[in-house]
C-alpha atoms as a PDB file:
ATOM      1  CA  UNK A   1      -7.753 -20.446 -12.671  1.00  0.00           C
ATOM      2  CA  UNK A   2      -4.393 -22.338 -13.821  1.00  0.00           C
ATOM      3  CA  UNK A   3      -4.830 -20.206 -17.361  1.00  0.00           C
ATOM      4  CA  UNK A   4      -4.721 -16.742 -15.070  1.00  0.00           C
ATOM      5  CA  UNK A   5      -1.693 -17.498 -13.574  1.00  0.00           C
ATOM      6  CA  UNK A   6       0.302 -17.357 -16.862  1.00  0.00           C
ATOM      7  CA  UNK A   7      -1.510 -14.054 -17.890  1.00  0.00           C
ATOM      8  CA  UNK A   8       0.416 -11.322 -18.304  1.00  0.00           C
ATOM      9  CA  UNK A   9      -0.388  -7.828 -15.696  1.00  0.00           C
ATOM     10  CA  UNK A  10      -1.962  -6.275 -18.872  1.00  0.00           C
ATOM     11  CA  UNK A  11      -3.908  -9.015 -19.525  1.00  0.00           C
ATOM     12  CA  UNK A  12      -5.289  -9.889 -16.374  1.00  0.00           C
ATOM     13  CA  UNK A  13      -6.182  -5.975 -14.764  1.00  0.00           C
ATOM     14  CA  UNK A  14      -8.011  -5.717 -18.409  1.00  0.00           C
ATOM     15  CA  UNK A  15     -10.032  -8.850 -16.734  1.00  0.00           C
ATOM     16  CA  UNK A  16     -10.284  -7.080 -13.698  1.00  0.00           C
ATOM     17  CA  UNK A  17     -11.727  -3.574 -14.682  1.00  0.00           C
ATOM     18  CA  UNK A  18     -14.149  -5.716 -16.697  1.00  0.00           C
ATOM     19  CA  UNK A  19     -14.967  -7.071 -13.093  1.00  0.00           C
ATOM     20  CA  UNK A  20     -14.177 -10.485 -14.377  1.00  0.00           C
ATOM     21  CA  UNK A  21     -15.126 -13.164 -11.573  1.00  0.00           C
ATOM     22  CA  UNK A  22     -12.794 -15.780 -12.233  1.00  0.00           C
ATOM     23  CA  UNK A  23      -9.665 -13.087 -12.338  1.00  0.00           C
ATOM     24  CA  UNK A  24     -10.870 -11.313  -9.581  1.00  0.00           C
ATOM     25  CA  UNK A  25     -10.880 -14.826  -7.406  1.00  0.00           C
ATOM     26  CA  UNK A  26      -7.314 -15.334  -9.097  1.00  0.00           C
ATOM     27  CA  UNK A  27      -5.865 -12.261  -7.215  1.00  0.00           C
ATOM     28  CA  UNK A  28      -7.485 -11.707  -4.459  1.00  0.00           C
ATOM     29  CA  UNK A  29      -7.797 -15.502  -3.279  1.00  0.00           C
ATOM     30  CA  UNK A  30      -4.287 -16.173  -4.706  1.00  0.00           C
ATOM     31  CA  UNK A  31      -2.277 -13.666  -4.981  1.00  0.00           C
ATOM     32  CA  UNK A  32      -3.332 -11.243  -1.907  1.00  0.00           C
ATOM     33  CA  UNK A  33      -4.011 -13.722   0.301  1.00  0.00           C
ATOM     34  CA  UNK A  34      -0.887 -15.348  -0.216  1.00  0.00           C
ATOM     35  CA  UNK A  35       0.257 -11.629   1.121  1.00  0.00           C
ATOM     36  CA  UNK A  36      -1.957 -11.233   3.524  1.00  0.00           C
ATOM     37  CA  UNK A  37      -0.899 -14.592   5.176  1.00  0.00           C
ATOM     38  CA  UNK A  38       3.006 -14.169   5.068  1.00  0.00           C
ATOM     39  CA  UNK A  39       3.934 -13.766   8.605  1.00  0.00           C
ATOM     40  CA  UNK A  40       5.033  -9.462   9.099  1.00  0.00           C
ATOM     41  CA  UNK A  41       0.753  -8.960   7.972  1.00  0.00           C
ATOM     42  CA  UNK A  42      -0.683 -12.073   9.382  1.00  0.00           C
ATOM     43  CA  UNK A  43       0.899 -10.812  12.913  1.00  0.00           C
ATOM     44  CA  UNK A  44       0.008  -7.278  12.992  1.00  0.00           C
ATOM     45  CA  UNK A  45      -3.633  -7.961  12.095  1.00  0.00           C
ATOM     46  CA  UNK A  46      -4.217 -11.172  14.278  1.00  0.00           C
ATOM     47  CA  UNK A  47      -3.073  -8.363  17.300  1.00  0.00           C
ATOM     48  CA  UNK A  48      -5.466  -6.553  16.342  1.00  0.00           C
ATOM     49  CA  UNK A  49      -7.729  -9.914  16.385  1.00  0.00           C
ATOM     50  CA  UNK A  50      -8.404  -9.600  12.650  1.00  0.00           C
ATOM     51  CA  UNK A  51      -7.610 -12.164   9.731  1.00  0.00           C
ATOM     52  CA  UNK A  52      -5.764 -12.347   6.791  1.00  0.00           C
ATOM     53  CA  UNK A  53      -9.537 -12.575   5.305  1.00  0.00           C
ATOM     54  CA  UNK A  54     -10.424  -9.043   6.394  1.00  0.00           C
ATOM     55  CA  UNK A  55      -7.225  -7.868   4.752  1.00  0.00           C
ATOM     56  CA  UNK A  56      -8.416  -9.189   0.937  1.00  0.00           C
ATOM     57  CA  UNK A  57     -12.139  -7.682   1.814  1.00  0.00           C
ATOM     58  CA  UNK A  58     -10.483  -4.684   2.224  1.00  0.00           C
ATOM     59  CA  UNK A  59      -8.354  -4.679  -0.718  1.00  0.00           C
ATOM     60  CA  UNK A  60     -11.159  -6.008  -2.320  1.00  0.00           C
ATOM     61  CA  UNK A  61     -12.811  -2.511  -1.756  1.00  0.00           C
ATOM     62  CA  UNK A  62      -9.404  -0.544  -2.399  1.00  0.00           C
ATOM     63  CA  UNK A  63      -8.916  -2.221  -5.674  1.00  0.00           C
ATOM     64  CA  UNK A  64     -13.191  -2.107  -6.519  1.00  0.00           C
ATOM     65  CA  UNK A  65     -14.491   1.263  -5.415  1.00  0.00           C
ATOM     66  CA  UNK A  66     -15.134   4.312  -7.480  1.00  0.00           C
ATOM     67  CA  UNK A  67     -15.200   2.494 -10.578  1.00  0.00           C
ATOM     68  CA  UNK A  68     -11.766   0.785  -9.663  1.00  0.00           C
ATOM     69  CA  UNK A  69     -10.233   4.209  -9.583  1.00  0.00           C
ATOM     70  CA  UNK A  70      -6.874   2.520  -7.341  1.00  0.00           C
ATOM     71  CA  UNK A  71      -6.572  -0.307  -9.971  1.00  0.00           C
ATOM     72  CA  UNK A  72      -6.448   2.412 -12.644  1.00  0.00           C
ATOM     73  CA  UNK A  73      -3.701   3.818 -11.175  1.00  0.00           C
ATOM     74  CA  UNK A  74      -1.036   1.021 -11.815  1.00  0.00           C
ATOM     75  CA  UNK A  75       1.047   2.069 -14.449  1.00  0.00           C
ATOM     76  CA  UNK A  76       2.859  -1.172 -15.030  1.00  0.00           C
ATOM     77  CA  UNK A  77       6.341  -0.085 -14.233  1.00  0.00           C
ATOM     78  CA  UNK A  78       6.794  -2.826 -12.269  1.00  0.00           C
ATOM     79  CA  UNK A  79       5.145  -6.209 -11.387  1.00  0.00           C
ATOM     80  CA  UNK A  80       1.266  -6.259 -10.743  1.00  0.00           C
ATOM     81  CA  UNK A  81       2.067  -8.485  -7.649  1.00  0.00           C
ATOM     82  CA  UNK A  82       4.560  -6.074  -6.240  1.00  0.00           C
ATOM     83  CA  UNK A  83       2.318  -3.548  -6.766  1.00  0.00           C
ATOM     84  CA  UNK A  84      -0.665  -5.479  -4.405  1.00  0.00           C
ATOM     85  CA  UNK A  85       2.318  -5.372  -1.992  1.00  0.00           C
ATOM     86  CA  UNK A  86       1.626  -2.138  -1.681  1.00  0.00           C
ATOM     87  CA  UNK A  87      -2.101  -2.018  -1.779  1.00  0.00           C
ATOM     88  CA  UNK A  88      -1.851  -4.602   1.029  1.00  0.00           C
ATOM     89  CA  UNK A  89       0.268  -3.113   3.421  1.00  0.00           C
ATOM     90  CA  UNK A  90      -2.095   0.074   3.207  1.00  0.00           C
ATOM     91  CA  UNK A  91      -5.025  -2.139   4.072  1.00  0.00           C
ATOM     92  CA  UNK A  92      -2.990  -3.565   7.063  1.00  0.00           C
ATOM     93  CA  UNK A  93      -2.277  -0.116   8.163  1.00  0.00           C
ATOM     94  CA  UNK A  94      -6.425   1.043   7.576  1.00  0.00           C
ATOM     95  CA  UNK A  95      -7.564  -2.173   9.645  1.00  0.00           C
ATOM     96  CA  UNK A  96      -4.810  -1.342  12.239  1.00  0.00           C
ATOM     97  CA  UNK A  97      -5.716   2.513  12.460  1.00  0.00           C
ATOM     98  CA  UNK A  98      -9.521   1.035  12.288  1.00  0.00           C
ATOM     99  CA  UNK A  99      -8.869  -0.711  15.268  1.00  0.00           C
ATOM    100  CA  UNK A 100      -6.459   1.571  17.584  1.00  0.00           C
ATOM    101  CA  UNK A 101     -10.326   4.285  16.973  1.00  0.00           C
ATOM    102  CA  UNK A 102     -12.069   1.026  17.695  1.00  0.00           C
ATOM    103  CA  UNK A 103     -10.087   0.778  21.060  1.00  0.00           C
ATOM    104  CA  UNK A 104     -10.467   4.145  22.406  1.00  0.00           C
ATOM    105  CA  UNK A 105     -13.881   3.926  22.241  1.00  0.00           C
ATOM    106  CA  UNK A 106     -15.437   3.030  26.306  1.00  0.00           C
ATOM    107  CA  UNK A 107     -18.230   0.914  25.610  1.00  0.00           C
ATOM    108  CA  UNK A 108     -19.380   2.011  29.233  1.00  0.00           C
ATOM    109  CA  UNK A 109     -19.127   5.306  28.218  1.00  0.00           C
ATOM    110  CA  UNK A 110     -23.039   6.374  28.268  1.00  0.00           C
ATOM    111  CA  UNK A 111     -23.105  10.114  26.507  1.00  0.00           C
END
């Protein structure tokens, strides 16, 4: 993975809409859970008794779904890893919304 790291964004979310293993690894086991872990996510979700793992599944499926629609929408204006900033805060905010419906839910409620 050492040879990903000095990729440039281009480079590497070319690798990634060609659902390339080893760059997909690179960012989401590198670079977004290096976010996910930094201490403003890591708290929020733990409250919500998730992990910093849930967070890159979830970005994971951001990033992935409809033919990695969300990853075609960086436009390279700024950094790639600024931009997963952004991508992982929303997936903080999904698992924490996810989990407030979660909450309201009575599991003795019987109808």
């Amino acid at each position: 993975m050492s040879g990903l790291k000095e990729m440039n964004d281009r480079e590497l979310v070319e690798r990634l809409l060609k659902n390339d293993q080893k760059a997909w690894e690179y960012v989401l086991l590198t670079i977004v859970m290096r976010i996910a872990r930094q201490r403003k996510y890591s708290e929020m979700v733990a409250r919500a008794r998730y992990e910093p793992e849930d967070v890159v599944g979830e970005v994971y499926a951001d990033l992935a779904g409809e033919d990695f629609a969300k990853l075609r929408t960086f436009e390279f204006r700024g950094s790639f890893d600024g931009w997963l900033r952004t991508v992982v805060l929303s997936a903080v905010q999904r698992i924490l919304r996810k989990n407030n419906r979660e909450s309201l839910v009575d599991p003795n409620d019987s109808t």
